[in-house]
Protein backbone atom coordinates (compact mmCIF):
# COMPACT_ATOMS: atom_id res chain seq x y z
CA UNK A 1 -25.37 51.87 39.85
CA UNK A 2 -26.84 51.43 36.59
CA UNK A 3 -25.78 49.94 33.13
CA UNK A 4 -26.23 51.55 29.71
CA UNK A 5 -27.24 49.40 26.73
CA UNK A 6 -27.71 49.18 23.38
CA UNK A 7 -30.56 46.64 22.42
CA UNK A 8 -32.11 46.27 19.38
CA UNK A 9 -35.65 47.51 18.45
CA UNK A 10 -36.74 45.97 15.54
CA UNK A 11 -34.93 44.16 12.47
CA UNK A 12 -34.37 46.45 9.57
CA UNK A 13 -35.86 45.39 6.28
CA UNK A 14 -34.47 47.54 4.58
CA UNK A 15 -31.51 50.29 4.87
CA UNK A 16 -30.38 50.28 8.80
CA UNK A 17 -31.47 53.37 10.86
CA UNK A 18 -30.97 54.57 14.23
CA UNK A 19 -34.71 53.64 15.51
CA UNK A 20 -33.99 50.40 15.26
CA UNK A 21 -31.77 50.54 18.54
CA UNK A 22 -32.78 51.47 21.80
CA UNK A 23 -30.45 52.97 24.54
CA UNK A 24 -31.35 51.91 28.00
CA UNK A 25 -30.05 51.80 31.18
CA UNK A 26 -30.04 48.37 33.18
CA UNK A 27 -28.90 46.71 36.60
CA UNK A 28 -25.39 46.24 37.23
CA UNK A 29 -24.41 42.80 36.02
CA UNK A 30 -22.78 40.72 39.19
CA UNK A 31 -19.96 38.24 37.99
CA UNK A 32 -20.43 34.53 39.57
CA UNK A 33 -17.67 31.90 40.22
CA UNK A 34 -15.82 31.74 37.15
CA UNK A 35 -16.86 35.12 35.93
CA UNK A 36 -15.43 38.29 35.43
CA UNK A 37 -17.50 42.17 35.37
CA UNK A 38 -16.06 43.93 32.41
CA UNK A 39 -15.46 47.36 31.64
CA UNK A 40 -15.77 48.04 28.05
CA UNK A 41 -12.83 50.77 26.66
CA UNK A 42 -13.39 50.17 22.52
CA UNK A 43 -16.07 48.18 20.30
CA UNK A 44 -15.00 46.97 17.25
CA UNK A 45 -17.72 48.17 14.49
CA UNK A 46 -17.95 46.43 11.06
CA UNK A 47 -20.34 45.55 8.35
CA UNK A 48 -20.46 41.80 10.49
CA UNK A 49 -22.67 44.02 12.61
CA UNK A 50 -25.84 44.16 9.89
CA UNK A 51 -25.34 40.84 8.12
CA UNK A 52 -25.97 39.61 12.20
CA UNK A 53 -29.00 41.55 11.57
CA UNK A 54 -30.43 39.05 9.12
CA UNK A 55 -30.28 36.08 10.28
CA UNK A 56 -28.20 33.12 11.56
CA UNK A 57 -24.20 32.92 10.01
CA UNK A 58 -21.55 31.84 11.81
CA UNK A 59 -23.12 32.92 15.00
CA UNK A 60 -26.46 32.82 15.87
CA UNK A 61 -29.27 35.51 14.73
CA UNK A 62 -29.89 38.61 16.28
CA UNK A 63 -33.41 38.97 17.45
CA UNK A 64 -35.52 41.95 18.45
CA UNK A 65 -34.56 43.03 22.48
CA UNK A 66 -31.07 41.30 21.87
CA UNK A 67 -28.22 43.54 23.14
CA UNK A 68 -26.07 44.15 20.06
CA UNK A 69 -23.37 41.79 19.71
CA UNK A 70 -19.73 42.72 19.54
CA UNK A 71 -16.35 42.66 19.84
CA UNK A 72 -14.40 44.88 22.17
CA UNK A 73 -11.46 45.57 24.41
CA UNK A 74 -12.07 45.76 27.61
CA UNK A 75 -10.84 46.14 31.54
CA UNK A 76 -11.23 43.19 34.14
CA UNK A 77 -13.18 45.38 37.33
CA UNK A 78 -14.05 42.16 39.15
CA UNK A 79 -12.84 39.05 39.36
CA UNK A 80 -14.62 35.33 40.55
CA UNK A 81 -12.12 33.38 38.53
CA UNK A 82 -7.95 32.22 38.90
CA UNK A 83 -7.72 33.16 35.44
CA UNK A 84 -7.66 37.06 35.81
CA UNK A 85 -6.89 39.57 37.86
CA UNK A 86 -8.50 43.29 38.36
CA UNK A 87 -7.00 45.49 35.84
CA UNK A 88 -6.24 42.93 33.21
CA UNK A 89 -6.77 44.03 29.48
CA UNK A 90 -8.91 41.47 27.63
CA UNK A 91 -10.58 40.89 24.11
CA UNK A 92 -14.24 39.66 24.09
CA UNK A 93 -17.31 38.87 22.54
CA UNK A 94 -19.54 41.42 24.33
CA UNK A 95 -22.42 43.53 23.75
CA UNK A 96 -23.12 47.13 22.90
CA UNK A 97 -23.23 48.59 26.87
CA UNK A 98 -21.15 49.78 29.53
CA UNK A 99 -20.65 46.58 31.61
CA UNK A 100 -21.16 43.11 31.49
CA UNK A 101 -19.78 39.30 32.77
CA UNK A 102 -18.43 36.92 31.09
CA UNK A 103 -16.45 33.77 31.49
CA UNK A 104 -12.74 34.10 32.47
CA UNK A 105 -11.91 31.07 30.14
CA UNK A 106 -13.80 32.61 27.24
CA UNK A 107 -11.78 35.67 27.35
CA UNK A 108 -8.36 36.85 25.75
CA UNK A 109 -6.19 38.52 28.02
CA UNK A 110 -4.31 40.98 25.88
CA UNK A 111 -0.59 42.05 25.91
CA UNK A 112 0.45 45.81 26.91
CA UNK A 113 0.71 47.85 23.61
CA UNK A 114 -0.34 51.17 23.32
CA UNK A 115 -2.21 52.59 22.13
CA UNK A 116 -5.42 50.10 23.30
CA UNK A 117 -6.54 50.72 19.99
CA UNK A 118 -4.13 49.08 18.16
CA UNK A 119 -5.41 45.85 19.29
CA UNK A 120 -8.52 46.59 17.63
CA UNK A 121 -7.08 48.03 14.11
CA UNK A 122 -3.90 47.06 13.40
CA UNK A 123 -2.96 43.92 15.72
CA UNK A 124 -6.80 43.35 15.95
CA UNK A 125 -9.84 41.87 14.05
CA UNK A 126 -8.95 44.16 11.38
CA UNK A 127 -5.25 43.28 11.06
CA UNK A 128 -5.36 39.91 11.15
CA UNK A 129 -8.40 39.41 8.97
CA UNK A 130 -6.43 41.35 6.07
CA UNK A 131 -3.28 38.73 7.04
CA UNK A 132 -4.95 35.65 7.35
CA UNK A 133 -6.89 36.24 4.38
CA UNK A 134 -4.69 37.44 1.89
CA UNK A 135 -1.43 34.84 2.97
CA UNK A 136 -3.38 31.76 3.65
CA UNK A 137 -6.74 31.94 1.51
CA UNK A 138 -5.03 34.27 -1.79
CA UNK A 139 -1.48 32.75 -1.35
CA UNK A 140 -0.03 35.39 -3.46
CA UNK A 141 3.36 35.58 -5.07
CA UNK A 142 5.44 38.62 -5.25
CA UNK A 143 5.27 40.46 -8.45
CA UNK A 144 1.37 39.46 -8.39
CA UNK A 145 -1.45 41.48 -9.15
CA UNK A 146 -3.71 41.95 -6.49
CA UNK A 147 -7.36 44.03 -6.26
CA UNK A 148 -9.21 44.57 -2.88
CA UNK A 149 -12.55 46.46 -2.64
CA UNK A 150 -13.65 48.71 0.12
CA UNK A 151 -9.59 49.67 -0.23
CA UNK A 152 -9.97 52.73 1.82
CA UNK A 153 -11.74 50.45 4.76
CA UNK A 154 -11.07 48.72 7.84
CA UNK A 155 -9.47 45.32 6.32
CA UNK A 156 -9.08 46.87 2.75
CA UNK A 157 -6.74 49.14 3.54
CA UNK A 158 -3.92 46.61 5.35
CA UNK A 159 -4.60 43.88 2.86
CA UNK A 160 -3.32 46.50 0.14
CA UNK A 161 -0.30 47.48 2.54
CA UNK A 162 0.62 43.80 2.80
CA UNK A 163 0.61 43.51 -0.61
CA UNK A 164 3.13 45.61 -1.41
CA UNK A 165 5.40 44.57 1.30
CA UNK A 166 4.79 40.88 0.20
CA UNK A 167 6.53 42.88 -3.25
CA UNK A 168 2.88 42.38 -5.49
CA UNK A 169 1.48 45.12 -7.69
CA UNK A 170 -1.93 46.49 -5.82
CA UNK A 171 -5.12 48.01 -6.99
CA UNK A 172 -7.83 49.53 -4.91
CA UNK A 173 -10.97 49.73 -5.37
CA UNK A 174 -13.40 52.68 -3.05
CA UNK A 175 -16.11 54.86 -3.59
CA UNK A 176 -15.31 58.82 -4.25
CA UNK A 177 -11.91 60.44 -5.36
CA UNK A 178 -11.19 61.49 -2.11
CA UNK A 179 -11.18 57.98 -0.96
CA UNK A 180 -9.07 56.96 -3.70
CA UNK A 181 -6.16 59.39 -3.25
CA UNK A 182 -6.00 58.52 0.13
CA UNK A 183 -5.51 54.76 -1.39
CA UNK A 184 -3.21 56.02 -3.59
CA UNK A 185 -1.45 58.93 -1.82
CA UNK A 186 -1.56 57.57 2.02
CA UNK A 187 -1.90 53.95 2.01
CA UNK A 188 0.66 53.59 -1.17
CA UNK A 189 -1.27 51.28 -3.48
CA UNK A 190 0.24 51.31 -6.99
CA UNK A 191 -3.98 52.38 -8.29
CA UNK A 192 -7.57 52.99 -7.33
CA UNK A 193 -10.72 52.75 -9.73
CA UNK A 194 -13.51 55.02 -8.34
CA UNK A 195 -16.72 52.83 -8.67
CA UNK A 196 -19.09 55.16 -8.20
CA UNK A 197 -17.51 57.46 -11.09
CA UNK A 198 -19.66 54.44 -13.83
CA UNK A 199 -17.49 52.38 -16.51
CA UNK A 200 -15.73 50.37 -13.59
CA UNK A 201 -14.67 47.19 -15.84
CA UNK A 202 -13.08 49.56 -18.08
CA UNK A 203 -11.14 51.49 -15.58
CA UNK A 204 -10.45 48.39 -13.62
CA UNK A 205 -8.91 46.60 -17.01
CA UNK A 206 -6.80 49.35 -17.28
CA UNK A 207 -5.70 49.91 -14.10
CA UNK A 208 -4.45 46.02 -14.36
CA UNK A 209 -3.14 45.73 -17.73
CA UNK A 210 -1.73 42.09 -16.99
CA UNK A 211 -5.28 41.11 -15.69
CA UNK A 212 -5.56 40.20 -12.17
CA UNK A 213 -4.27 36.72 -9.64
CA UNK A 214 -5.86 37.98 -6.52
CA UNK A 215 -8.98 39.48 -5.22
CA UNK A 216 -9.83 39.88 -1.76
CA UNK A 217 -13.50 40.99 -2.02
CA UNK A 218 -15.32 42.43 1.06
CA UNK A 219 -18.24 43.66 -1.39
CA UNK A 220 -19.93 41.23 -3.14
CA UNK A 221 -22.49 42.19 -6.04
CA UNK A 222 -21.63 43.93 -8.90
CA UNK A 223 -18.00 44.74 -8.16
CA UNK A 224 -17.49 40.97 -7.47
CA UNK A 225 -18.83 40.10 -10.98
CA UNK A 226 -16.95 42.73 -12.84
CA UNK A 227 -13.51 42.08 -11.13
CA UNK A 228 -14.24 37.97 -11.75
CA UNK A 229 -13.88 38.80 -15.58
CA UNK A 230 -10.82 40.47 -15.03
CA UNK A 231 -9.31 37.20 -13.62
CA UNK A 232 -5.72 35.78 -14.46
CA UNK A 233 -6.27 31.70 -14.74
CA UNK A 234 -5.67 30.28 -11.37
CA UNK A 235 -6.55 33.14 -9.95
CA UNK A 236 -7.91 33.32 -6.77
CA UNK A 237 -10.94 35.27 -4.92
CA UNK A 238 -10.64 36.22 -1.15
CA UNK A 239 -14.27 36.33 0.25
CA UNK A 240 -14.31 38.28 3.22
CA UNK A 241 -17.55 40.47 3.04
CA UNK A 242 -20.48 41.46 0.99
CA UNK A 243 -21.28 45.06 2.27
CA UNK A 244 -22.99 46.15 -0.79
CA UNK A 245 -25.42 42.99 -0.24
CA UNK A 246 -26.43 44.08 3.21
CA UNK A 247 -28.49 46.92 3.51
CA UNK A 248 -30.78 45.69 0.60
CA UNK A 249 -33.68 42.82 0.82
CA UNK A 250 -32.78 41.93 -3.08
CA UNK A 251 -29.21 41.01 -2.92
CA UNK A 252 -27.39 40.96 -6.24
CA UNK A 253 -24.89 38.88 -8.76
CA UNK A 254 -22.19 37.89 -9.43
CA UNK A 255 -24.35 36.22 -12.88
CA UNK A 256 -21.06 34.57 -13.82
CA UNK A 257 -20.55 31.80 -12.26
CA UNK A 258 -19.65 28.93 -12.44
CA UNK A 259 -18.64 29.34 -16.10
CA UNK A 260 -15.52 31.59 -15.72
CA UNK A 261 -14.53 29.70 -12.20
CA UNK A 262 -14.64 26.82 -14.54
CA UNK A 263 -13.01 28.34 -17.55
CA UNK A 264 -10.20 29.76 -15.57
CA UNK A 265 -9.92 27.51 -12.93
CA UNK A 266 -10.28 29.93 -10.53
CA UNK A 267 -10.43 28.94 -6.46
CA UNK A 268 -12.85 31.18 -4.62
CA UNK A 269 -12.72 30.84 -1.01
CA UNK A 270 -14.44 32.14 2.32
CA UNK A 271 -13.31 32.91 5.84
CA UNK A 272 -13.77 34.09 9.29
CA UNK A 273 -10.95 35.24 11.31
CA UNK A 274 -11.38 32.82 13.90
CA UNK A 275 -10.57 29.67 11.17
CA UNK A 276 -6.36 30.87 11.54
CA UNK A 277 -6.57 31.41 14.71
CA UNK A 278 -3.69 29.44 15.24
CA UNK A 279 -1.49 31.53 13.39
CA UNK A 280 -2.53 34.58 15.87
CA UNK A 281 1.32 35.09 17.05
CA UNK A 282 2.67 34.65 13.44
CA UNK A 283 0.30 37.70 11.88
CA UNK A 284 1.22 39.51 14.87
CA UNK A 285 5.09 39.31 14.49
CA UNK A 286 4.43 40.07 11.32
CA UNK A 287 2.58 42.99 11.67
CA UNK A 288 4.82 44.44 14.12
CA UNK A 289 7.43 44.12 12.04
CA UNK A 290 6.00 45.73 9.15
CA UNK A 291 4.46 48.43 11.25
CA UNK A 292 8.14 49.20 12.45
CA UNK A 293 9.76 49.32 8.85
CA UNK A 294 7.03 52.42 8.08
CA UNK A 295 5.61 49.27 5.66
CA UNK A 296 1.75 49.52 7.07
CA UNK A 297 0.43 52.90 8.17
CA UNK A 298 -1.97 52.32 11.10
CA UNK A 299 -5.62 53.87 10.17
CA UNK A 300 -8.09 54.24 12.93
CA UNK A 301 -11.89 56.05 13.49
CA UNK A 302 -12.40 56.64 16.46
CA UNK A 303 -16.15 57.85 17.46
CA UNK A 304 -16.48 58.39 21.16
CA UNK A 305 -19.28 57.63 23.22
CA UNK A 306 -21.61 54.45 23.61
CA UNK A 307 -24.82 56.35 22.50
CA UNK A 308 -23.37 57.41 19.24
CA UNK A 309 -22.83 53.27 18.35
CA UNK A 310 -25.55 52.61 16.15
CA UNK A 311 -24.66 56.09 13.97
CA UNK A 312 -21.15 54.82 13.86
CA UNK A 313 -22.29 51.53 11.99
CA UNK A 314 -24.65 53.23 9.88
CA UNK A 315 -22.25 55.66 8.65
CA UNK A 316 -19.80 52.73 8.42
CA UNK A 317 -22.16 50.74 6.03
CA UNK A 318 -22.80 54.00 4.37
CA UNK A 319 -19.01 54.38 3.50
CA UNK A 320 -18.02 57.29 5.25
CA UNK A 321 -15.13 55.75 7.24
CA UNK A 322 -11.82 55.39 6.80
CA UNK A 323 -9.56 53.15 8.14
CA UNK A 324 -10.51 50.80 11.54
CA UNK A 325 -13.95 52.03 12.73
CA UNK A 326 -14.34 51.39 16.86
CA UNK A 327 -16.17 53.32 19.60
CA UNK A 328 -14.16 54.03 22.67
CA UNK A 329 -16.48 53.71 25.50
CA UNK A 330 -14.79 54.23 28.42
CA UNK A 331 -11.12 55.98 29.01
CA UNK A 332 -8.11 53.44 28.68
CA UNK A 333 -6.71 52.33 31.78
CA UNK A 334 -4.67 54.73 34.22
């Protein structure tokens, strides 16, 4: 029985394409003690995927014939280890392919919610990466202004939803007016400034006429520098992401720093995910809760099928998503 993989061909140096993956098939991977053989059911995609791409971050590099790192849900098949059982539903750092092993005591098993996909979006990397970095890196205060970029995205989209159940005023920012009304219209921010439609200070200023105490950037570049000017003193910036800064070999701004951080005092901060881990069960009580009050609407895109990976994050880092972007794999448990 063979095992389909995604490797990598060749680094892009420029804009990502699909030659630089490979799909290929591969022996069966065969757990040892303390292992367990994986099925995988959904891959998380996100713009992590291409900044991987060039060069070492929080994890190490990805290098030409690496299989393409990610994270996924999937099904224990086979078990060498006391931890888990056949069956079990775990979260892992895994690769872009059908099968592989990995150590029990590496994994997350996962608790029965359905759909499986929820603990991707929602209750996921996405979910808790809007909690943890809005609550504990933005601290904001209800009645607050807050602005997040790539609104209509995977994290953008519940950090604005928290927002206005935490009682703050939000404003998206997204690319395209169809992306905006869904903002507006679906997600229930208070605005959304079009960025691709030109004048974006302007129609940001106006869209936050009392100036702005929170932004959660997962852009970088130009967007950051524009929105920095727009800052309230003491304001705080949210750095989650610079998608606009990874497709491109001459990344870009902001030009105004330090002076306004200095000027307004402003505390700009970055994060992974994994740094609040410990507050895992909180964001997901939280969630739930919100999720049951009709607070957070639960966006997913969904592409099926393990070959059609690398077109996924393309069009992902091309903008053409909305909500949680994962490819299901392999069918959800019976």
């Amino acid at each position: 029985m063979t095992n389909r993989q995604i490797t990598v061909a060749s680094l892009p140096t420029g804009a990502l394409e699909a030659g630089h993956f490979q799909l290929g098939d591969g022996a069966m991977p065969d757990p040892q003690d303390g292992e367990v053989l994986l099925r995988t059911i959904l891959m998380s995609i996100d713009a992590a995927n291409r900044s991987w791409m060039q060069g070492a971050t929080y994890r190490d590099a990805v290098k030409p014939g690496d299989a393409m790192p990610t994270y996924a849900i999937c099904e224990v098949v086979e078990s060498k280890s006391p931890r888990l059982s056949p069956g079990d539903i775990v979260a892992a750092e895994t690769v872009w392919a059908d099968h592989v092993t990995r150590p029990a005591h590496k994994l997350q098993k996962l608790p029965k919610i359905a759909p499986l996909s929820h603990l991707l979006s929602v209750y996921g990397i996405a979910g808790k990466t809007a909690f943890h970095g809005l609550l504990s890196v933005g601290q904001p205060l209800a009645g607050e202004t807050i602005v997040v970029s790539a609104a209509a995205g995977s994290v953008g989209g519940y950090v604005g939803q928290i927002g206005k159940a935490l009682g703050c005023r939000v404003v998206g920012i997204a690319g395209g007016p169809d992306k905006c009304a869904y903002v507006t219209d679906h997600l229930g921010f208070d605005g959304c400034v079009d960025y691709r439609a030109g004048g974006l200070f302007k129609a940001l200023k106006a869209a936050c006429p009392d100036g702005v105490d929170v932004y959660f950037d997962n852009v970088g570049g130009q967007v950051l520098e524009i929105t920095l000017a727009l800052m309230n003193e003491r304001g705080r910036i949210v750095c989650c992401g610079a998608i606009s800064q990874y497709d491109t070999d001459t990344p870009t701004g902001p030009r105004n720093l330090p002076g306004l951080v200095v000027v307004k005092r402003l505390r700009m901060e970055g994060f992974i995910v994994m740094d609040f881990a410990h507050n895992d069960a909180k964001a997901t009580r939280a969630l739930q809760t919100w999720v049951a009050e009709g607070k957070i609407k639960v966006s997913e895109d969904i592409v099926d099928g393990l070959e059609n990976a690398p077109a996924a994050l393309i069009g992902l880092l091309n903008g053409d998503n909305t909500g949680k972007r994962m490819v299901r794999v392999g069918p959800d448990p019976a």
